[in-house]
Protein backbone atom coordinates (compact mmCIF):
# COMPACT_ATOMS: atom_id res chain seq x y z
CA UNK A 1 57.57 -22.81 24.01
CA UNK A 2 55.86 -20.22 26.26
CA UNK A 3 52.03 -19.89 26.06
CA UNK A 4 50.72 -16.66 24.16
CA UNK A 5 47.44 -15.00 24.51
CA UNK A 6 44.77 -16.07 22.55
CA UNK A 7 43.96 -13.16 21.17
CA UNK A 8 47.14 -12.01 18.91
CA UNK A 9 48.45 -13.72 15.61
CA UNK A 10 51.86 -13.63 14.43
CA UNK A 11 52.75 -12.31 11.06
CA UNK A 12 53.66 -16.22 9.78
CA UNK A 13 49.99 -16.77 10.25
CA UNK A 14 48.69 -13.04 8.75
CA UNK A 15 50.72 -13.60 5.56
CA UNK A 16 49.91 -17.37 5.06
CA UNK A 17 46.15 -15.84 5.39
CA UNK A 18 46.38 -12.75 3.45
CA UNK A 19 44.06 -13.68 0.24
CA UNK A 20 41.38 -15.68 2.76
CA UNK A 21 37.95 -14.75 2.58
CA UNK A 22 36.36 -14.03 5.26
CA UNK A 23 39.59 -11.96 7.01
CA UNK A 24 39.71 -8.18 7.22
CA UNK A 25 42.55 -6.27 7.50
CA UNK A 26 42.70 -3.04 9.74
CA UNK A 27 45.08 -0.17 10.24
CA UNK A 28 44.36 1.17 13.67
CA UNK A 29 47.46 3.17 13.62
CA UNK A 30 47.73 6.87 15.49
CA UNK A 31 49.30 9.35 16.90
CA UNK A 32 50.12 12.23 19.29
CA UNK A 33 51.57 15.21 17.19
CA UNK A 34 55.01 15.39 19.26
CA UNK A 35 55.86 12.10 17.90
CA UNK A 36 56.09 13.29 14.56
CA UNK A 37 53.89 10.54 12.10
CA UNK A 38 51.19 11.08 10.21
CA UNK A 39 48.85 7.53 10.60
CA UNK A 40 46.85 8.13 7.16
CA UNK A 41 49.91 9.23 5.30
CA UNK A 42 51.91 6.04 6.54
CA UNK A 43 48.76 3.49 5.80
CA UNK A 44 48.25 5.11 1.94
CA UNK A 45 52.18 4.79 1.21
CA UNK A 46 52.46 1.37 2.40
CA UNK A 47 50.07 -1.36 3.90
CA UNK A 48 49.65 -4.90 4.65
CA UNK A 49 47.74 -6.08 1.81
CA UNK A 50 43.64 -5.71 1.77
CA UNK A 51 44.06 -3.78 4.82
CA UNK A 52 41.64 -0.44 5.38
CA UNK A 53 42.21 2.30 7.52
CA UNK A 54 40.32 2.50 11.14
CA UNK A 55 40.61 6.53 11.59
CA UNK A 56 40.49 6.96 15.47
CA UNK A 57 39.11 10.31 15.17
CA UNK A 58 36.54 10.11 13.25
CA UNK A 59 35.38 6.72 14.71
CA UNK A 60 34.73 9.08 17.88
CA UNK A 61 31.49 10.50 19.28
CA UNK A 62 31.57 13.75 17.46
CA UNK A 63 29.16 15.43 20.29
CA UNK A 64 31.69 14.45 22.89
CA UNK A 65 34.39 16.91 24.44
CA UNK A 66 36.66 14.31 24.98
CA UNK A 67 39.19 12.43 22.64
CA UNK A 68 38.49 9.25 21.15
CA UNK A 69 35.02 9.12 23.14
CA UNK A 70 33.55 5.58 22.06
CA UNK A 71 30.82 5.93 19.11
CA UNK A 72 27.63 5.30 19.39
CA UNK A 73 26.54 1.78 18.49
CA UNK A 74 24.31 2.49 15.39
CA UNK A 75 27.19 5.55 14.51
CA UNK A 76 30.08 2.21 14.66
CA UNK A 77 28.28 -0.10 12.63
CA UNK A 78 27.28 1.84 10.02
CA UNK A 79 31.33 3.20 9.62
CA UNK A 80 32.28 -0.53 9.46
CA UNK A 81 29.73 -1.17 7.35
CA UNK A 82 30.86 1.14 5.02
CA UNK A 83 35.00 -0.44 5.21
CA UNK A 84 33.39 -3.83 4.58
CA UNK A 85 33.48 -5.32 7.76
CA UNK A 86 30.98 -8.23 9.17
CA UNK A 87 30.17 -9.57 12.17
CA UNK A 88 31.48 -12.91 10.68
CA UNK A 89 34.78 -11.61 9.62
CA UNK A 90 38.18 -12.78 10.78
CA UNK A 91 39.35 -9.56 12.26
CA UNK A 92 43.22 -8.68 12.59
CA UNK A 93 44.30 -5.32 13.48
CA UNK A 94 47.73 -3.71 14.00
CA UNK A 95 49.32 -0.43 14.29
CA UNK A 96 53.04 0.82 13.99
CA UNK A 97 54.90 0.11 16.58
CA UNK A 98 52.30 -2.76 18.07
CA UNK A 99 50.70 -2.74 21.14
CA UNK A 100 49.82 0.77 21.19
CA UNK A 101 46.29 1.84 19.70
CA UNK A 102 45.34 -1.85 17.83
CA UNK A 103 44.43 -2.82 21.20
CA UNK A 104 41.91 -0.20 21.40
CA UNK A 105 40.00 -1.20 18.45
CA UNK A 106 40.46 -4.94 19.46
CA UNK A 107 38.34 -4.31 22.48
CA UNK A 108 35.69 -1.85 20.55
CA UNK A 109 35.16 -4.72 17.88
CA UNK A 110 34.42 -6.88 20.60
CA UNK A 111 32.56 -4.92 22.71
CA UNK A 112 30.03 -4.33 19.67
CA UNK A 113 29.69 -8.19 19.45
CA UNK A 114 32.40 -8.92 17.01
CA UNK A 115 33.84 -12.39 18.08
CA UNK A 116 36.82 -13.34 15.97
CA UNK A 117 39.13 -10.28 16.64
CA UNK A 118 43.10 -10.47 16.93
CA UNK A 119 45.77 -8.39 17.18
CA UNK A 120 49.11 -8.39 15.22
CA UNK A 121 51.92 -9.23 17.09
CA UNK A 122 54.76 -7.12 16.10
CA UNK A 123 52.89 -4.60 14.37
CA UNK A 124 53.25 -2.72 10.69
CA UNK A 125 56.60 -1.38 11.77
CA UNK A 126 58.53 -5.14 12.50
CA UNK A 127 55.99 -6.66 9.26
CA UNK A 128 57.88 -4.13 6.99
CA UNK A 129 61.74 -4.72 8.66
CA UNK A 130 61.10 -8.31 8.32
CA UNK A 131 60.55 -8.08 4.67
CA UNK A 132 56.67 -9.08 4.41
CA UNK A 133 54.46 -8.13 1.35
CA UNK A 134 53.22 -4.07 1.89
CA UNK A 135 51.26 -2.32 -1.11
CA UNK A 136 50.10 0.92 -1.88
CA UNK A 137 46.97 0.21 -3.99
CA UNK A 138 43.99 1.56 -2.50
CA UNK A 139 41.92 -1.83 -1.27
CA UNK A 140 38.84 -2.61 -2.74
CA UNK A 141 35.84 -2.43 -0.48
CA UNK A 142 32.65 -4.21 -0.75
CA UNK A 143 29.95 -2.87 1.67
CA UNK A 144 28.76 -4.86 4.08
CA UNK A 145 26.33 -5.42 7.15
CA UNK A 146 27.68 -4.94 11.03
CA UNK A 147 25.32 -6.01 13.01
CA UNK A 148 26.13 -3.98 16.33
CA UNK A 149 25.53 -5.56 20.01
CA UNK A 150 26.83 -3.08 22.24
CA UNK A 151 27.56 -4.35 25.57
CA UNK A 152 27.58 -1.23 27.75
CA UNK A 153 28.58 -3.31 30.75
CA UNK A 154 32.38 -3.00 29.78
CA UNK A 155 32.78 0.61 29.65
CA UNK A 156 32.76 2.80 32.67
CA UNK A 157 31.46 6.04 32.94
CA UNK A 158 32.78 8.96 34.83
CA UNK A 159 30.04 8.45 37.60
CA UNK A 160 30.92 5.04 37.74
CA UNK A 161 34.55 5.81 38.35
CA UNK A 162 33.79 8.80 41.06
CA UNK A 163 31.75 4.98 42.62
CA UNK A 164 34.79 3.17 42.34
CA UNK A 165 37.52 5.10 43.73
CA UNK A 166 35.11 6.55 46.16
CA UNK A 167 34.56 2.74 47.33
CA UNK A 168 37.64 0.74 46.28
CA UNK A 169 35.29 -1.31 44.03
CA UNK A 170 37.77 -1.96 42.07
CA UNK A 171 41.35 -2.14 41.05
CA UNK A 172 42.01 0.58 39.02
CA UNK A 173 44.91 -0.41 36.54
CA UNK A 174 46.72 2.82 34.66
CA UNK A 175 48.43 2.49 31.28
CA UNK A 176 49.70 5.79 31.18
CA UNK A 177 53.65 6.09 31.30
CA UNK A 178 55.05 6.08 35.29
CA UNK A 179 56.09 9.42 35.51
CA UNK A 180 52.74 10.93 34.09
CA UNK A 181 51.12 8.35 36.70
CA UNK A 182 53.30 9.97 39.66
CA UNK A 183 53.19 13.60 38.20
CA UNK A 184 56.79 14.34 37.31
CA UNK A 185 56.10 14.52 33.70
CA UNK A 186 53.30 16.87 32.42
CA UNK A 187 50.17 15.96 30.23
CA UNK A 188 50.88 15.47 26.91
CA UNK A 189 47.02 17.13 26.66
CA UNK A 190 47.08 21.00 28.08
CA UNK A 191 45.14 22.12 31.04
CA UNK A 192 45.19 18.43 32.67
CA UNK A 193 46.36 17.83 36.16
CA UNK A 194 49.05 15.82 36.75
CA UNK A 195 48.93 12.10 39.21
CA UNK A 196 46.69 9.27 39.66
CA UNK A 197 43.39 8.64 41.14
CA UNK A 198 43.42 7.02 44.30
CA UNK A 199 44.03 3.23 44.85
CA UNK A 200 45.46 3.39 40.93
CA UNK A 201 48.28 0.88 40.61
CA UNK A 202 50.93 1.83 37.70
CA UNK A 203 50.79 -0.39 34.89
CA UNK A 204 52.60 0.89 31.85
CA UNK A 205 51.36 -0.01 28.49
CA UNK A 206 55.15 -0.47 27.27
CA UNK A 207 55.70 -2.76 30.14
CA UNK A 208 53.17 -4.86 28.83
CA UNK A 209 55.54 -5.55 25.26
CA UNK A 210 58.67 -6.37 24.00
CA UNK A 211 59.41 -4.21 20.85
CA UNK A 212 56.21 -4.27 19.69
CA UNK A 213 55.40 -7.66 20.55
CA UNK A 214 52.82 -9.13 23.33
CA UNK A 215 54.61 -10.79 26.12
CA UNK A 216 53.96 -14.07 26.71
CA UNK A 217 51.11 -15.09 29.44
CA UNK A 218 53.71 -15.75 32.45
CA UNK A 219 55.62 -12.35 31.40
CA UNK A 220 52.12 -10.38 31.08
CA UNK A 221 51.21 -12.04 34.69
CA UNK A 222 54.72 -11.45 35.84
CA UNK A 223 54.47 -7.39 35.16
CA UNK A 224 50.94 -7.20 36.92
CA UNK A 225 51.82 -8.95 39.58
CA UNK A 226 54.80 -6.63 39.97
CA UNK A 227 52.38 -3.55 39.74
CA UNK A 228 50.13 -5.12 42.43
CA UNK A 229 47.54 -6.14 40.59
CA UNK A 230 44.70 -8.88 41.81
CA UNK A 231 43.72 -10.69 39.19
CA UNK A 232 41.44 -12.71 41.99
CA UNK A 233 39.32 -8.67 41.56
CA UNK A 234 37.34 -6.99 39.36
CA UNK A 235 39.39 -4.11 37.50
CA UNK A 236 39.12 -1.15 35.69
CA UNK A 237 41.85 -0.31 33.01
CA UNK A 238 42.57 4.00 32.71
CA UNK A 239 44.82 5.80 30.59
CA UNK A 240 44.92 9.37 29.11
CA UNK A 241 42.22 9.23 26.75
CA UNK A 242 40.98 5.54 26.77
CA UNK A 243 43.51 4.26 23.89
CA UNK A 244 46.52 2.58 25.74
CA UNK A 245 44.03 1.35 28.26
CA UNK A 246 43.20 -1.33 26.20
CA UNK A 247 46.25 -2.94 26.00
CA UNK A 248 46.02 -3.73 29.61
CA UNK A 249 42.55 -5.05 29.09
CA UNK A 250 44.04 -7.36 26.38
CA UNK A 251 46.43 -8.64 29.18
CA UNK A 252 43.51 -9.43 31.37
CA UNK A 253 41.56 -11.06 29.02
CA UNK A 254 44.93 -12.83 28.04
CA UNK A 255 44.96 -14.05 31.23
CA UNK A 256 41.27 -15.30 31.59
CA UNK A 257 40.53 -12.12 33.78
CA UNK A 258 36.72 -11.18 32.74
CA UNK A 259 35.61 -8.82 35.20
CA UNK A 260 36.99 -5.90 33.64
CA UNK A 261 36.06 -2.57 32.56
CA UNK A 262 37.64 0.38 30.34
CA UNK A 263 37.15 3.48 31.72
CA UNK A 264 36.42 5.64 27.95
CA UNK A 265 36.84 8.83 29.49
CA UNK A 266 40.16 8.62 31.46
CA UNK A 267 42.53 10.66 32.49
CA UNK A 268 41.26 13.33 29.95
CA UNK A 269 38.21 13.34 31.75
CA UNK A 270 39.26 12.66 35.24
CA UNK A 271 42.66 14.85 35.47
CA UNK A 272 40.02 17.71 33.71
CA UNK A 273 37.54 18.09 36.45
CA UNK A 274 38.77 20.24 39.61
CA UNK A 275 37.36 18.16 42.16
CA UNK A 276 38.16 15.08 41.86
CA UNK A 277 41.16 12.87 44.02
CA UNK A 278 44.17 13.51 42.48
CA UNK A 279 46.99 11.56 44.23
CA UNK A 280 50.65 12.38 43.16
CA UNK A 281 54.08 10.29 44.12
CA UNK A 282 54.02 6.41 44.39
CA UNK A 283 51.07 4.89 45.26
């Protein structure tokens, strides 16, 4: 049977779990508005059992200018607070399609400390066609204490990034789609630039799944080889606005890789500016 990462369960072991104490249950589902779904309206007609919603937007810096900016520490643990979420907790979050925005939360939980945090395989979308136990009941939530410890060390700042391509640092692994990474296809956010920074290798989040489910740890290894990725480097994982990068960093850590950071502000901050390196075609 081929090895899978540590760090996703598979909805036999979700459902046999369900009524557990200790586990929380989040809905990290969202959005762009050309793909036509509505996150919050999905999660309150039908969810896995006991599970809250994580809303993206407003678990986002409000004094930042950029989408889904990362929250300040003492701003995070009070909103999980509030959902019922400890330090302690079992943590399992999913999305719709799988491997799109859970990731994202995945790696906030544990950069804020959290230690026992896994992602659905499969996501809501394949629990639901498989037949699994959804509800609409609105779950009951018993505040809690989060006790944030923010390690700043895993997010990269715009400064650091202007370092890093300036230097070659680092790898610099994208998660955006490949023709967005080469500039054929346009931002889906307006008044961006299109291309890559320099030295970016072209790692497609959907490259790193099979319908919604995490490839196995040769597979995952396979497709970053592919993309010329040294896993023997440190790396920093880029997408539009910090979301999708995540799933790559979920591959990494998959994979043992530690020596990586997420850059928060991404292309949404880098494609923005008007003077930084913007390389278009194959890199």
């Amino acid at each position: 049977m081929s090895e899978k990462s540590a760090f996703v369960v598979s909805p036999d072991w979700l459902e046999e779990r369900l009524d557990q104490p200790g586990l929380s249950i989040l809905d990290a589902s969202w959005y762009f508005p050309f793909q036509n779904r509505d996150a919050k309206a999905e999660y309150e007609a039908a969810h896995i059992p006991g599970a809250v919603f994580f809303d993206h937007e407003q678990l986002s810096d409000p004094d930042s200018a950029l989408p889904h900016t990362f929250p300040k520490p003492e701003a995070f643990a009070a909103a999980v607070s509030s959902m019922g979420i400890t330090n302690e907790d079992t943590i399992v979050v999913y999305d719709g399609p799988g491997m799109y925005t859970s990731p994202r939360v995945w790696w906030m939980f544990r950069t804020m400390g959290a230690k026992k945090v896994f992602v659905l395989d499969g996501g809501f979308d394949n629990w639901k066609a498989s037949g699994r136990p959804v509800t609409d009941a609105v779950t009951k939530i018993a505040p809690s204490a989060f006790v944030e410890k923010f390690d700043a060390g895993k997010v990269a700042s715009f400064e650091q990034m202007r370092q890093i391509v300036d230097s070659g640092s680092r790898q610099i692994a994208d998660a955006r789609s490949a023709g967005r990474f080469v500039g054929t296809d346009p931002e889906p956010r307006p008044g961006l630039r299109s291309g890559h920074m320099p030295g970016a290798r072209s790692v497609p989040s959907s490259s790193l799944a099979d319908k919604g489910y995490l490839k196995d740890l040769s597979g995952l290894r396979h497709v970053l080889d592919e993309a010329g990725v040294d896993l023997s480097r440190p790396i920093v994982t880029s997408c539009g606005s910090g979301i999708t990068a995540a799933v790559i960093t979920l591959a990494l850590e998959s994979l043992g890789h530690k020596d990586n950071l997420l850059y928060d502000g991404s292309w949404s901050e880098w494609g923005a500016h008007k003077d930084t390196p913007v390389v278009t075609g194959e890199a």
